[in-house]
Protein backbone atom coordinates (compact mmCIF):
# COMPACT_ATOMS: atom_id res chain seq x y z
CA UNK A 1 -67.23 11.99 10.68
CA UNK A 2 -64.71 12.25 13.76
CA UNK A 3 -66.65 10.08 15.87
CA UNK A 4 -66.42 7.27 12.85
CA UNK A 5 -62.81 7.98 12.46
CA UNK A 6 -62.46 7.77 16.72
CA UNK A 7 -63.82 4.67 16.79
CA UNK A 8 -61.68 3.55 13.45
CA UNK A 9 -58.47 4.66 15.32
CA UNK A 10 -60.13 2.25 18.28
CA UNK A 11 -60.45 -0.32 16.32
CA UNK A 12 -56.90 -0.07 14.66
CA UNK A 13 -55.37 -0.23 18.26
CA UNK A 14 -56.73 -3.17 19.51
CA UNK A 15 -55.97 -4.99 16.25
CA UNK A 16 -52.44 -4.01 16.83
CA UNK A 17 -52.68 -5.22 20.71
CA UNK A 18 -54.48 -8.47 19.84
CA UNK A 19 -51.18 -9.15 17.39
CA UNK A 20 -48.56 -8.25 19.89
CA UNK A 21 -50.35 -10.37 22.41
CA UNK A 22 -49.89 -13.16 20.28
CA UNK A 23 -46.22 -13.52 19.91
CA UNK A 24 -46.11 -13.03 23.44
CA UNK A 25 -44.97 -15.40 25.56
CA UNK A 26 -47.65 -17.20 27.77
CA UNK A 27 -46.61 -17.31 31.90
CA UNK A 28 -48.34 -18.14 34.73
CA UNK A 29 -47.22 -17.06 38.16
CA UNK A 30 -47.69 -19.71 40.18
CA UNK A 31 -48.29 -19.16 44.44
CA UNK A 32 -45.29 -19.36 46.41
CA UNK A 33 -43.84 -22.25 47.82
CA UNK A 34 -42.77 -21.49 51.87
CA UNK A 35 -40.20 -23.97 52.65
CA UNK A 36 -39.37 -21.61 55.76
CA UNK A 37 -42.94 -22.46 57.59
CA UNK A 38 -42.62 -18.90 59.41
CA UNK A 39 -44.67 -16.47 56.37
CA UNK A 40 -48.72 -16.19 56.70
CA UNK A 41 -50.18 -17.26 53.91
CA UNK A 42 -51.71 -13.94 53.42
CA UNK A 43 -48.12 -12.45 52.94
CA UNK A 44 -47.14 -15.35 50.84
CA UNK A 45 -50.26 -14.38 48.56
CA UNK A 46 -49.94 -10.77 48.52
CA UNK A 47 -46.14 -11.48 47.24
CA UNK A 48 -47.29 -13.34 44.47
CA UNK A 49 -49.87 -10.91 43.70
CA UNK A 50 -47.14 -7.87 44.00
CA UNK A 51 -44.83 -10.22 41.64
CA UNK A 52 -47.41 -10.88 39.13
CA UNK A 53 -48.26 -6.96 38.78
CA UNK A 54 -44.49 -5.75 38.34
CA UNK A 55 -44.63 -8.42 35.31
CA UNK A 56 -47.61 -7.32 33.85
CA UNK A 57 -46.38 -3.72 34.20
CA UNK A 58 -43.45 -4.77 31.57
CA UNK A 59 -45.82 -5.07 29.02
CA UNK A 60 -43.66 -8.61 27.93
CA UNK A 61 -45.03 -11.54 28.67
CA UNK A 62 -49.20 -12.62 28.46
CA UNK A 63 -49.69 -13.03 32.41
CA UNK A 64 -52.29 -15.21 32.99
CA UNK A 65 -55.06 -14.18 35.59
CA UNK A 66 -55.04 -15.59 39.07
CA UNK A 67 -58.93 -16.10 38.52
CA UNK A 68 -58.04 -18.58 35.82
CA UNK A 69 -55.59 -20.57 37.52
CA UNK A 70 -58.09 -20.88 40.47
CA UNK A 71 -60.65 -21.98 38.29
CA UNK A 72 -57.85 -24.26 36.79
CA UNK A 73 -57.00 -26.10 40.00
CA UNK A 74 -60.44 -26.86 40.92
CA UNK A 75 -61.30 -27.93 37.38
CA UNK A 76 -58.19 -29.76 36.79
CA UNK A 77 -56.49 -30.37 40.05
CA UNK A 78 -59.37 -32.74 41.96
CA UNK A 79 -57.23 -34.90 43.49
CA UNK A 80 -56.83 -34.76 47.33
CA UNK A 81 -53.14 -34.04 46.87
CA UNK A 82 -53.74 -30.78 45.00
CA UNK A 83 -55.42 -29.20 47.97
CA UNK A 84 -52.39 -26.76 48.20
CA UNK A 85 -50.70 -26.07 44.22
CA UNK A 86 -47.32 -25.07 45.10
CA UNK A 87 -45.04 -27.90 44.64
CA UNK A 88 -43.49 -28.40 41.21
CA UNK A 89 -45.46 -31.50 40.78
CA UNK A 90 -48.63 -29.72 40.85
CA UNK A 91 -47.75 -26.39 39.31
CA UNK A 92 -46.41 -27.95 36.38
CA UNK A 93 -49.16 -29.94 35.37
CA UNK A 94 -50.93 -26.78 36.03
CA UNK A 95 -49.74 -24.41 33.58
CA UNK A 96 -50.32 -26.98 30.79
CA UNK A 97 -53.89 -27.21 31.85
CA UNK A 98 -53.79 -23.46 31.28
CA UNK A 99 -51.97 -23.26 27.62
CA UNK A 100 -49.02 -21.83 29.25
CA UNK A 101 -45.68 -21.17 27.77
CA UNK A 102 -43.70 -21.06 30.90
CA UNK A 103 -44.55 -20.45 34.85
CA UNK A 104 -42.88 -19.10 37.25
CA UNK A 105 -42.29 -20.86 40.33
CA UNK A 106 -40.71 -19.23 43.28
CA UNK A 107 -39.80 -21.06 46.68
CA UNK A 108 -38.41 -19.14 50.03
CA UNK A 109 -36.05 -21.30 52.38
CA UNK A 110 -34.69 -19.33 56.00
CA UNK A 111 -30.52 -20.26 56.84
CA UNK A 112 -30.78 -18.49 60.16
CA UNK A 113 -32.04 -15.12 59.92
CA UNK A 114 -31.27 -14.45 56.30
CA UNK A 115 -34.53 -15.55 54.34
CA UNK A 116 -33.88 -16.29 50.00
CA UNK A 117 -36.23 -16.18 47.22
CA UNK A 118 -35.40 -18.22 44.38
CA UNK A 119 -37.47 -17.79 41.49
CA UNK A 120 -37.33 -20.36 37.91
CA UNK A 121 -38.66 -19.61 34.99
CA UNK A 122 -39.61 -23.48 33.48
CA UNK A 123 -40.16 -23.76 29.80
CA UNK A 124 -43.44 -26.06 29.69
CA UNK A 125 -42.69 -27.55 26.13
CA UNK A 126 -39.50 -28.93 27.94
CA UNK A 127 -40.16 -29.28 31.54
CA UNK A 128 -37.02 -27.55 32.18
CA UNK A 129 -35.75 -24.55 34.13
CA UNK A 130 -33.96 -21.16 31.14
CA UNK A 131 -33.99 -18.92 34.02
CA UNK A 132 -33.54 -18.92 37.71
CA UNK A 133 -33.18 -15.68 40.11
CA UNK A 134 -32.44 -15.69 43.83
CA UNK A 135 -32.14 -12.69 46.50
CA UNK A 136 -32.17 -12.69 49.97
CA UNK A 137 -33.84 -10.40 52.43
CA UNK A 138 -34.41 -9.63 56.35
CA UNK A 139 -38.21 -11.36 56.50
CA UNK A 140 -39.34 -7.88 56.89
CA UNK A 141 -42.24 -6.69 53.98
CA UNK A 142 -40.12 -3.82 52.60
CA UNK A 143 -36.75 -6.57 52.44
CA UNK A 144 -38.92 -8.80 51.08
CA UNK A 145 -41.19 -6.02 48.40
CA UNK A 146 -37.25 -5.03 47.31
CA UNK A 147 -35.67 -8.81 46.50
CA UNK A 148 -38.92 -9.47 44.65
CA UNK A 149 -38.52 -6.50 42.21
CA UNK A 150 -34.94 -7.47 41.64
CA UNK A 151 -36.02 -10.88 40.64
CA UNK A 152 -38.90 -9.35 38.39
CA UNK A 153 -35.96 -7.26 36.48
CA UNK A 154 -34.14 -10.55 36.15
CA UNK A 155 -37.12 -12.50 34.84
CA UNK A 156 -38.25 -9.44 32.44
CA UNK A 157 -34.52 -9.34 31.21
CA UNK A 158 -34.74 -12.56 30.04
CA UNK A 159 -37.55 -12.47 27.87
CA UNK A 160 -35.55 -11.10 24.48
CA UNK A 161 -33.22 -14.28 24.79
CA UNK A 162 -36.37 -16.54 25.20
CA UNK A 163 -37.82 -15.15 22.13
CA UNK A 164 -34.43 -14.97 20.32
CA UNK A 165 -33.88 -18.58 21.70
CA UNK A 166 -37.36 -19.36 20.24
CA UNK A 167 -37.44 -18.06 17.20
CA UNK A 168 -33.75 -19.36 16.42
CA UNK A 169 -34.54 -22.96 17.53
CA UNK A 170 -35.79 -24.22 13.99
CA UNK A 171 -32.79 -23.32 12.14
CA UNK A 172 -30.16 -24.20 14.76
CA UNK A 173 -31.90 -27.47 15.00
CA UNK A 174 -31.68 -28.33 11.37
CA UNK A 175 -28.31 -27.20 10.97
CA UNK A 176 -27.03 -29.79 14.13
CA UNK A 177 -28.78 -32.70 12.10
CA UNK A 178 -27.32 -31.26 8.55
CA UNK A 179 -24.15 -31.46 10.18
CA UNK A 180 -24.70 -34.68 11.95
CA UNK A 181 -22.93 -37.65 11.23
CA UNK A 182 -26.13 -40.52 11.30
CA UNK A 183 -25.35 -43.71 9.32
CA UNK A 184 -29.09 -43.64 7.90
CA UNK A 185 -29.71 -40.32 7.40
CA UNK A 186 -31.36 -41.13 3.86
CA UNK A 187 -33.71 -43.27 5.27
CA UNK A 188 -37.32 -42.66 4.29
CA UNK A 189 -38.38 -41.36 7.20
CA UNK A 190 -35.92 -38.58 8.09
CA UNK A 191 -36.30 -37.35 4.61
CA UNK A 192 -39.39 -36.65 5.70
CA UNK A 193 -38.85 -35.35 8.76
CA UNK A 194 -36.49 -33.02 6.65
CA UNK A 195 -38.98 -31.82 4.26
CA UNK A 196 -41.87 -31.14 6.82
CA UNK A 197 -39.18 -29.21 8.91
CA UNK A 198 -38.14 -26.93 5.88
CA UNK A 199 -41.78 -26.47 4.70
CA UNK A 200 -42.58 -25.47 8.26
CA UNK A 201 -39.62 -22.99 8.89
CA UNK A 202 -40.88 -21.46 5.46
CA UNK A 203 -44.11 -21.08 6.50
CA UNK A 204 -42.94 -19.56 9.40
CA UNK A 205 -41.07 -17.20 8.52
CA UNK A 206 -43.33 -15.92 5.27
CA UNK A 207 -45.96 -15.90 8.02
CA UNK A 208 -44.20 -13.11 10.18
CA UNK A 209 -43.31 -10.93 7.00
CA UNK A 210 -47.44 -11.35 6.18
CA UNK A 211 -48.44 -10.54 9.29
CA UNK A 212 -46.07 -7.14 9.91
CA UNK A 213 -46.70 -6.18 6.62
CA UNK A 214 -50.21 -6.58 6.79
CA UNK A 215 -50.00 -4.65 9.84
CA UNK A 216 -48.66 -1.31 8.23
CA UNK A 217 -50.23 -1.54 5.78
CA UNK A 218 -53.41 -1.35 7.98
CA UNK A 219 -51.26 1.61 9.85
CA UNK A 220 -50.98 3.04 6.82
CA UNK A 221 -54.49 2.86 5.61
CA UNK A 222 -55.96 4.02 9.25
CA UNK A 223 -54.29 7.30 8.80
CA UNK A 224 -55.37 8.33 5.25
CA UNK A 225 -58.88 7.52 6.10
CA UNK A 226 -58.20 10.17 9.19
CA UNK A 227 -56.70 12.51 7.35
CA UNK A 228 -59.24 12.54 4.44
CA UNK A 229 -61.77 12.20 7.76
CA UNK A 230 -60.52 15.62 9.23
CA UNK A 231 -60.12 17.36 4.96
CA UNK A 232 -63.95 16.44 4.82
CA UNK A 233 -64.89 17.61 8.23
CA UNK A 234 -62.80 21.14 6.78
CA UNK A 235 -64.08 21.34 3.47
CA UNK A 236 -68.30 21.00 5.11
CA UNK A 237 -67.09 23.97 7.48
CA UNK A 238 -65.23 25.98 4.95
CA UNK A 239 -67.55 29.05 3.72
CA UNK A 240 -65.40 29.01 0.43
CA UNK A 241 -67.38 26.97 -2.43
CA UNK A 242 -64.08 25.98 -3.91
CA UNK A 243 -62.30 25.16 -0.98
CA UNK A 244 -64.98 23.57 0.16
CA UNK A 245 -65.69 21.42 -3.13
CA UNK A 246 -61.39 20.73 -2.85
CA UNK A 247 -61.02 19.67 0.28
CA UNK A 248 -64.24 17.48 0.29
CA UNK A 249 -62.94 15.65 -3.02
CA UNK A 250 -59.41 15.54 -2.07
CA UNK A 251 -60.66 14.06 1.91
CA UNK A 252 -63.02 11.44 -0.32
CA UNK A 253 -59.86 10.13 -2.25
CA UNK A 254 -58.07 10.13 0.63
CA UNK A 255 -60.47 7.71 2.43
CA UNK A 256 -61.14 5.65 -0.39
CA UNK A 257 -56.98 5.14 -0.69
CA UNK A 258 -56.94 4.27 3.13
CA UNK A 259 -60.33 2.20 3.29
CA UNK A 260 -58.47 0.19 -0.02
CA UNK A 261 -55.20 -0.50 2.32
CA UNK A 262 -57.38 -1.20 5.18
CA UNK A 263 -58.73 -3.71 3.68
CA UNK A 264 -55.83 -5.32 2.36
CA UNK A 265 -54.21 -4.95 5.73
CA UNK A 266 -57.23 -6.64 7.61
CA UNK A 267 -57.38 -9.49 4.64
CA UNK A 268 -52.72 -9.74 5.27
CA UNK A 269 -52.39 -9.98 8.75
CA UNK A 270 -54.73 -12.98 10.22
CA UNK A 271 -53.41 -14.92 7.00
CA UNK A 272 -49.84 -14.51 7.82
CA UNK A 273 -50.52 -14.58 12.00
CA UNK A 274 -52.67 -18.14 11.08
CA UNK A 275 -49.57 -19.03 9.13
CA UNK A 276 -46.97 -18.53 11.70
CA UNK A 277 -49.00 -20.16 13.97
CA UNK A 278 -49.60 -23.28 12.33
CA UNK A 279 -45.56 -23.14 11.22
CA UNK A 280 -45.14 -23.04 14.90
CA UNK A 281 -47.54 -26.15 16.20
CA UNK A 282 -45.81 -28.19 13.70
CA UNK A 283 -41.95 -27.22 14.55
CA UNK A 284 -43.02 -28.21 18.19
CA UNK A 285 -44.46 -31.45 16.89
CA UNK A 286 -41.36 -32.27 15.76
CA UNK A 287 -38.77 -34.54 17.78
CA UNK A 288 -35.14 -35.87 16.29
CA UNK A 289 -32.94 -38.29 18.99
CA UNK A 290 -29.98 -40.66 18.24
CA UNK A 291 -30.45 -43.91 18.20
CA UNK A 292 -27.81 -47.08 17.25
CA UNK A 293 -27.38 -47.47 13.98
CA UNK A 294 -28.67 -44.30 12.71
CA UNK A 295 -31.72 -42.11 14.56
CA UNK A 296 -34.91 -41.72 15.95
CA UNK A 297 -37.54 -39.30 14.04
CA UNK A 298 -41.32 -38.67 15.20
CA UNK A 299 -43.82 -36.37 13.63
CA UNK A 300 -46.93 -35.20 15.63
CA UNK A 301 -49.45 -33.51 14.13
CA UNK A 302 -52.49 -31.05 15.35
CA UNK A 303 -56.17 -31.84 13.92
């Protein structure tokens, strides 16, 4: 009986990490760019390599592997111009390829004898830079080790606006265009632009109260089956009939409470993370401009 509940409690947890992977955000770390032509590449590597570890110590972003985005640029990235991924013309195209969110792209430039790293954190969706950090150091490892976890703090600071930024976009978006003064606003189209957008910011957001309360409940549910786990393992040691006959029935009710919330837990959350999910792809499909005479709507959608 412990060993099941052990390897319930197992399960539970990497449920719960599976879900919290999910909402977060997807970066790559691309290779450093040396504009200064004075670092070994071996330095320039193991940089990257000590910036990518102080991210994925934060525990906030999905880091994707370095295997992957080698297997990436000789999948995707044939052409002879590729040999070397470390401009922004390759790297970008390179953290589509790999379903990223963002990437991080970091160049070093030398003014004298004062070396900077400038690190930007590009938003794929929109090909456009939401965070930059720069430090300088002396060219020496331990300079260069210390400007690199400054930048890390910067880059792991900025993740809570990100997802704020995110998960705010919808609604800002919609109230702009509410607000907007577009001669043909009633046109067929926009209205339904309008109505796909509300249905989708809906969806969204009854997906995230699915999926979290799914989630406790499945909490919920993993601890009465321990508990009743640990009465029944008390109640076949006990040397007391009626104790024994107590705890056992009490420990059996207990686990058939939890197994019922379990259940309904595992059945809640997929539905509501599928939800959210599918609320998301078609937000992102969605693209508003101005236009003369009235505006521009497009609708893209995901098969």
């Amino acid at each position: 009986m412990k060993k099941i509940c052990i390897i319930f409690l197992l399960f539970l947890l990497s449920i719960q990490l599976f879900a919290d992977d999910d909402e977060k955000l997807r970066l790559a770390v691309m290779e450093f760019e040396d504009r200064s032509g004075t670092l070994s590449k071996q330095l320039l590597s193991d940089a990257t390599e000590y910036l990518r570890g102080a991210l994925i110590s934060a525990n906030k972003y999905t880091i994707i592997a370095k295997e992957r985005q080698d297997q990436a640029i000789i999948k995707e990235m044939k052409k002879e111009s590729y040999k070397e991924c470390n401009d922004k013309n390759c790297q970008i195209p390179l953290g589509q390829a790999l379903s990223a969110d963002t990437i991080l792209r970091t160049t070093i430039t030398r003014l004298g004898t004062t070396f900077v790293i400038a690190s930007e954190l590009i938003d794929l969706a929109k090909e456009a830079t939401v965070v930059g950090a720069r430090e300088k150091f002396d060219g020496t490892e331990n300079s260069m080790s210390e400007a690199l976890d400054k930048i890390a703090e910067k880059v792991i600071a900025a993740y809570e606006s990100i997802q704020d930024e995110e998960n705010s976009k919808s609604e800002e978006n919609y109230s702009q265009n509410e607000n907007s003064n577009y001669n043909n606003y009633t046109s067929a189209t926009e209205r339904d632009e309008k109505r796909i957008r509300a249905e989708a910011e809906e969806n969204l957001r009854s997906g995230r109260v699915l999926k979290k309360t799914g989630l406790s409940i499945l909490g919920v549910g993993g601890g009465l089956v321990l508990i009743g786990g640990i009465l029944v393992a008390a109640g076949e040691g006990s040397s007391n009939y009626d104790s024994e006959s107590g705890m056992i029935s009490g420990g059996i009710a207990m686990c058939s409470l939890g197994w019922a919330a379990v259940i309904t837990g595992v059945i809640m959350a997929p539905v509501g993370a599928v939800r959210e999910k599918k609320a998301r792809i078609e937000l992102n499909s969605l693209s508003i401009a101005p236009a003369n005479g009235g505006m521009f709507a497009s609708v893209g959608f995901s098969f």
